[in-house]
Protein backbone atom coordinates (compact mmCIF):
# COMPACT_ATOMS: atom_id res chain seq x y z
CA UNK A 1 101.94 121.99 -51.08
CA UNK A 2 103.03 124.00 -48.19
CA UNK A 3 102.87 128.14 -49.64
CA UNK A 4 106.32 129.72 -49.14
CA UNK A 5 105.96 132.53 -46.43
CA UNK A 6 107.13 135.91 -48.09
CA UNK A 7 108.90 138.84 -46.09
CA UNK A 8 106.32 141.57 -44.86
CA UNK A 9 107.67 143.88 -47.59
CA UNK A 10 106.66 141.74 -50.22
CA UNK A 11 103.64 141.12 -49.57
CA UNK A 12 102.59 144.68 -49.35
CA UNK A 13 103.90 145.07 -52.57
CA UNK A 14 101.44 142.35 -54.21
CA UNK A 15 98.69 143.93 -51.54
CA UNK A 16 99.43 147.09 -53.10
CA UNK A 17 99.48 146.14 -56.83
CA UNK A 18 96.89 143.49 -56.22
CA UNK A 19 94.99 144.42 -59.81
CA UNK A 20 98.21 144.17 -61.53
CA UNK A 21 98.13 142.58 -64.82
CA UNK A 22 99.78 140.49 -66.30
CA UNK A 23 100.68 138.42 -63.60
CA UNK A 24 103.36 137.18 -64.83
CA UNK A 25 104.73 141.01 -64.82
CA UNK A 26 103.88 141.10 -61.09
CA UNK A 27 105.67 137.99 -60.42
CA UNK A 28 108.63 139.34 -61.62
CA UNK A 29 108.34 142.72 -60.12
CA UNK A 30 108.24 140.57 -56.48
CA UNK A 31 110.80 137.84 -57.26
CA UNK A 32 108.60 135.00 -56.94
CA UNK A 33 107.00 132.45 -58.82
CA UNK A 34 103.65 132.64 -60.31
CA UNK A 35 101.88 129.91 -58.48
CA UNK A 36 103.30 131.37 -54.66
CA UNK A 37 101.56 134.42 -56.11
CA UNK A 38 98.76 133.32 -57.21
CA UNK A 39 98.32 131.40 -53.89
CA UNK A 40 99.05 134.66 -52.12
CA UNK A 41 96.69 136.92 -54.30
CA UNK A 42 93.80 134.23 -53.30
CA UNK A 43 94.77 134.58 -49.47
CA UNK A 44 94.76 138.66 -49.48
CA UNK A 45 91.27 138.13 -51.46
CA UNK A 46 91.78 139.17 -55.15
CA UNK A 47 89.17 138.99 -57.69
CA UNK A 48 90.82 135.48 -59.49
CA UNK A 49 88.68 135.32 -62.62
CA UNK A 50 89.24 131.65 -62.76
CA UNK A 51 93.07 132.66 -63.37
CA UNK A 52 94.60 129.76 -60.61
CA UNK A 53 92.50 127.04 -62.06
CA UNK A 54 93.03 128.17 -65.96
CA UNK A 55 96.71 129.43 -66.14
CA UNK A 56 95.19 131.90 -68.22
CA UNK A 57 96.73 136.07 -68.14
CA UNK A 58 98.48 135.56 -71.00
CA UNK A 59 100.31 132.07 -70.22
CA UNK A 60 98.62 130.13 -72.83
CA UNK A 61 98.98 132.61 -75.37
CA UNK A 62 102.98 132.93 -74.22
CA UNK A 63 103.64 128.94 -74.39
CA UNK A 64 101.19 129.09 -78.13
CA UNK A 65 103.83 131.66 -79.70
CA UNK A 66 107.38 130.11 -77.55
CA UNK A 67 106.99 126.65 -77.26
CA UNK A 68 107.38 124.99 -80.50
CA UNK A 69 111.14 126.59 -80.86
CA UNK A 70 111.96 127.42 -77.89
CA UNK A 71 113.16 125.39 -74.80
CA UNK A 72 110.71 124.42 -71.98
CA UNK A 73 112.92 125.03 -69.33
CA UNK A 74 113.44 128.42 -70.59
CA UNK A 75 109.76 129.29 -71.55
CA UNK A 76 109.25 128.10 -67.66
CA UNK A 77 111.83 130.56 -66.16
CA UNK A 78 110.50 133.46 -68.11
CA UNK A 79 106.66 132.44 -66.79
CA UNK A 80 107.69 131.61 -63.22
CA UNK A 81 106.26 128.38 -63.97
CA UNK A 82 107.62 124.95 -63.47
CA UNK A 83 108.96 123.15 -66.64
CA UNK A 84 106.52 120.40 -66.47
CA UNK A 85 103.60 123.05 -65.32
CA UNK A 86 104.60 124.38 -69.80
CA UNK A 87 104.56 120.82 -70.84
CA UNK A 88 101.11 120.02 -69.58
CA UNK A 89 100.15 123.16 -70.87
CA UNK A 90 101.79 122.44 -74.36
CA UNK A 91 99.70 119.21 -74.47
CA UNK A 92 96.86 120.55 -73.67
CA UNK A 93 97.05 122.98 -76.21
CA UNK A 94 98.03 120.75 -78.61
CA UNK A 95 101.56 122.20 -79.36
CA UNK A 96 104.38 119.90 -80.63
CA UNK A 97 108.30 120.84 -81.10
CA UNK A 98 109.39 122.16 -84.52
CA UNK A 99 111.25 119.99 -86.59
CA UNK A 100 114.16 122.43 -86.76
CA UNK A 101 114.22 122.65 -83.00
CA UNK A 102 114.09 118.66 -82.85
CA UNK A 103 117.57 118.80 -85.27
CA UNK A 104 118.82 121.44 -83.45
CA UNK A 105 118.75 119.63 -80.12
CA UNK A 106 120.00 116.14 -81.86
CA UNK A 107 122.99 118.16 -82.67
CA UNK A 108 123.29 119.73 -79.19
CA UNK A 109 123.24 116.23 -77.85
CA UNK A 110 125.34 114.84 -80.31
CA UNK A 111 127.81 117.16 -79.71
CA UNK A 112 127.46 116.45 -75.81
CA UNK A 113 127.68 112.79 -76.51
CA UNK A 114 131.29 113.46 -78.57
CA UNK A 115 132.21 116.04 -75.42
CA UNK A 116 131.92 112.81 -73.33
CA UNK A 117 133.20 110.15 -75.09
CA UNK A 118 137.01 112.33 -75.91
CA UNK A 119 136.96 112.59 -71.75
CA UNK A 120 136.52 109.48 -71.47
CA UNK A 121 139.41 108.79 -73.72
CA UNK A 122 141.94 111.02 -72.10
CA UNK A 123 140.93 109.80 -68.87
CA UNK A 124 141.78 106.14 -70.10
CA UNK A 125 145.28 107.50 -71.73
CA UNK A 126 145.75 109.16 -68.22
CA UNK A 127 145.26 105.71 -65.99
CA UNK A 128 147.18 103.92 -68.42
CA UNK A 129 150.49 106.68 -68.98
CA UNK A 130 150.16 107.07 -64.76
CA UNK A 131 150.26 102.95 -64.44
CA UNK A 132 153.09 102.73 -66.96
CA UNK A 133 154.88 105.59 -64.98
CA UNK A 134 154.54 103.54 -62.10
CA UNK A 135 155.72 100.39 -62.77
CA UNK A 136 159.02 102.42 -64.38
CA UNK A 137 159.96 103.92 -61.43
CA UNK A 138 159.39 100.59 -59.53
CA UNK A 139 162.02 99.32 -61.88
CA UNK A 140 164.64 102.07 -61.37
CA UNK A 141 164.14 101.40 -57.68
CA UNK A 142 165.03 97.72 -58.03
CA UNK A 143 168.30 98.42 -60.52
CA UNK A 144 166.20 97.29 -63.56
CA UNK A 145 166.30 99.29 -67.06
CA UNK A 146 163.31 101.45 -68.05
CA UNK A 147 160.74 100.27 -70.86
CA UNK A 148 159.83 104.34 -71.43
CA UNK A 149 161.15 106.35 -73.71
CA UNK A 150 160.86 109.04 -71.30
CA UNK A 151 162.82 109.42 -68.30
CA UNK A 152 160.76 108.86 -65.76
CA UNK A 153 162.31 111.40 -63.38
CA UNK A 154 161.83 114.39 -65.89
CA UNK A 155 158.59 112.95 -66.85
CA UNK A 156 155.65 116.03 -67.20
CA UNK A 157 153.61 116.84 -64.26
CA UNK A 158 149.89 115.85 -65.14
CA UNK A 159 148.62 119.28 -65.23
CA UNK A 160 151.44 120.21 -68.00
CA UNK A 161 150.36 116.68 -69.73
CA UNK A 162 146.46 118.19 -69.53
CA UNK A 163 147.97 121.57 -70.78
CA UNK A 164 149.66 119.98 -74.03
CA UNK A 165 147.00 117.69 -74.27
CA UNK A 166 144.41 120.62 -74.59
CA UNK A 167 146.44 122.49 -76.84
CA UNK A 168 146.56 120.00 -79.03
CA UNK A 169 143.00 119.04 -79.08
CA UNK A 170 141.24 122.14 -79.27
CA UNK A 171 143.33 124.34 -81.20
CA UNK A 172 145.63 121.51 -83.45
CA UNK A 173 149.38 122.49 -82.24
CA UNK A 174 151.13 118.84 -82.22
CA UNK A 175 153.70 117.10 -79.57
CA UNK A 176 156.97 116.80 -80.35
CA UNK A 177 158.74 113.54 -80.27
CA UNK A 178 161.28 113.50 -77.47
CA UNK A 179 160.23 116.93 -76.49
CA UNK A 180 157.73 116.93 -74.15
CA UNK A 181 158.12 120.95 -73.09
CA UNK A 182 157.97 121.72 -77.35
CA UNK A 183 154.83 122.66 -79.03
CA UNK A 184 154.44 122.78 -82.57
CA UNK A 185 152.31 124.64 -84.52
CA UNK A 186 151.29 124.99 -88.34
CA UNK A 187 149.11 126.67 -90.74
CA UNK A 188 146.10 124.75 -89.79
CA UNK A 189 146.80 125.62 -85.86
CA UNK A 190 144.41 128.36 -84.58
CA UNK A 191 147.46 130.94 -82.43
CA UNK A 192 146.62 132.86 -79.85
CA UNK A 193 150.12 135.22 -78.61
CA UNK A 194 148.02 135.59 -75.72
CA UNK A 195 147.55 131.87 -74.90
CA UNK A 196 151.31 131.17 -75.81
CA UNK A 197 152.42 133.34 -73.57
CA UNK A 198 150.51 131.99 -70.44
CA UNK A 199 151.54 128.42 -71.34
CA UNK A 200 155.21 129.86 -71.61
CA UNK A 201 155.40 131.26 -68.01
CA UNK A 202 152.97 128.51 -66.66
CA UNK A 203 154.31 125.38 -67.91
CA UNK A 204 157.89 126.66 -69.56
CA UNK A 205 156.29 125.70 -72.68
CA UNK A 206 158.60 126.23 -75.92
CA UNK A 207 156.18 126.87 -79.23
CA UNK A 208 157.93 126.37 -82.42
CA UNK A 209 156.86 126.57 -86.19
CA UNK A 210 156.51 123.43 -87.84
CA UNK A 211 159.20 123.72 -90.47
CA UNK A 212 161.61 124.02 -87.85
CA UNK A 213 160.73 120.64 -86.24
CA UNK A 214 163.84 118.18 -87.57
């Protein structure tokens, strides 16, 4: 692998601090990675110790105490390491994922999973409300009646549809039936003044209380 060629400055830095320990610290201090310095230490003639070809200076002992509840990616960043560079090393070592971690990132991808499949939803419910849109305006155009409820011509722009839509989702307000601009809200809705307020001047939203509703 070809070694990244470092601005004068910085290498006089690692030329100056070449007994610098922990490496890792150095590393840091420069902006690189550990292996570009480790390639450039070698070149400017440091004393390795077997360092390079053992990943020792405190690595080992850094993936021993992070790895089992930590993530690699992030154990990685923090070394200056690559991510499979602390997986190797994990194996080696004979390290394994704790079992909380392991439920902890079934949830996270659970959760991710769920994340997807409601967008894939609303994007469905989007194609099909645009398609029935369009064939109702078709109709108009031709003299025939509507099959919406809606007018078509005061139908919702989409971005006021993903607006409502949101509202409703992630902080249970509710639609109201032949009010498309009206959004109700309860005791189980989660308010924010704030948030009403934007949607108000944005989108000309109207928020009412529930009991209100006929």
């Amino acid at each position: 692998m070809k070694t990244v060629q470092l601005p004068d400055d910085k290498i006089e830095i690692i030329r100056q601090n070449i007994d610098f320990r922990p490496r890792t610290e150095l590393a840091k201090m420069v902006g690189i990675g550990t292996h570009c310095l480790y390639k450039y230490l070698n070149i400017l003639g440091a004393e390795m110790h077997h360092e390079w070809a053992n990943h020792d200076d405190g690595i080992d002992d850094y993936i021993r105490e992070h790895y089992p509840d930590e993530q690699s990616r992030k154990i990685a960043a923090h070394l200056g390491i690559g991510k499979s560079t602390v997986i190797r090393t994990a194996k080696r070592l004979g390290l394994k994922k704790s079992e909380a971690f392991m439920e902890w990132m079934d949830e996270i991808t659970k959760r991710n999973r769920d994340m997807s499949h409601c967008k894939e939803v609303y994007a469905r419910a989007m194609k099909s409300r645009n398609e029935s849109i369009h064939r109702d305006r078709l109709r108009m155009k031709y003299g025939m009646p509507q099959k919406l409820k809606l007018k078509v011509g005061k139908i919702m722009p989409e971005k006021a549809y993903q607006a409502r839509w949101h509202l409703i989702h992630a902080y249970n307000y509710f639609a109201v039936e032949g009010q498309p601009y009206t959004v109700g809200y309860d005791s189980k809705t989660r308010r924010n003044p704030k948030s009403e307020k934007y949607y108000t001047n944005k989108y000309k939203f109207t928020f009412m209380e529930g009991e209100g509703i006929s």
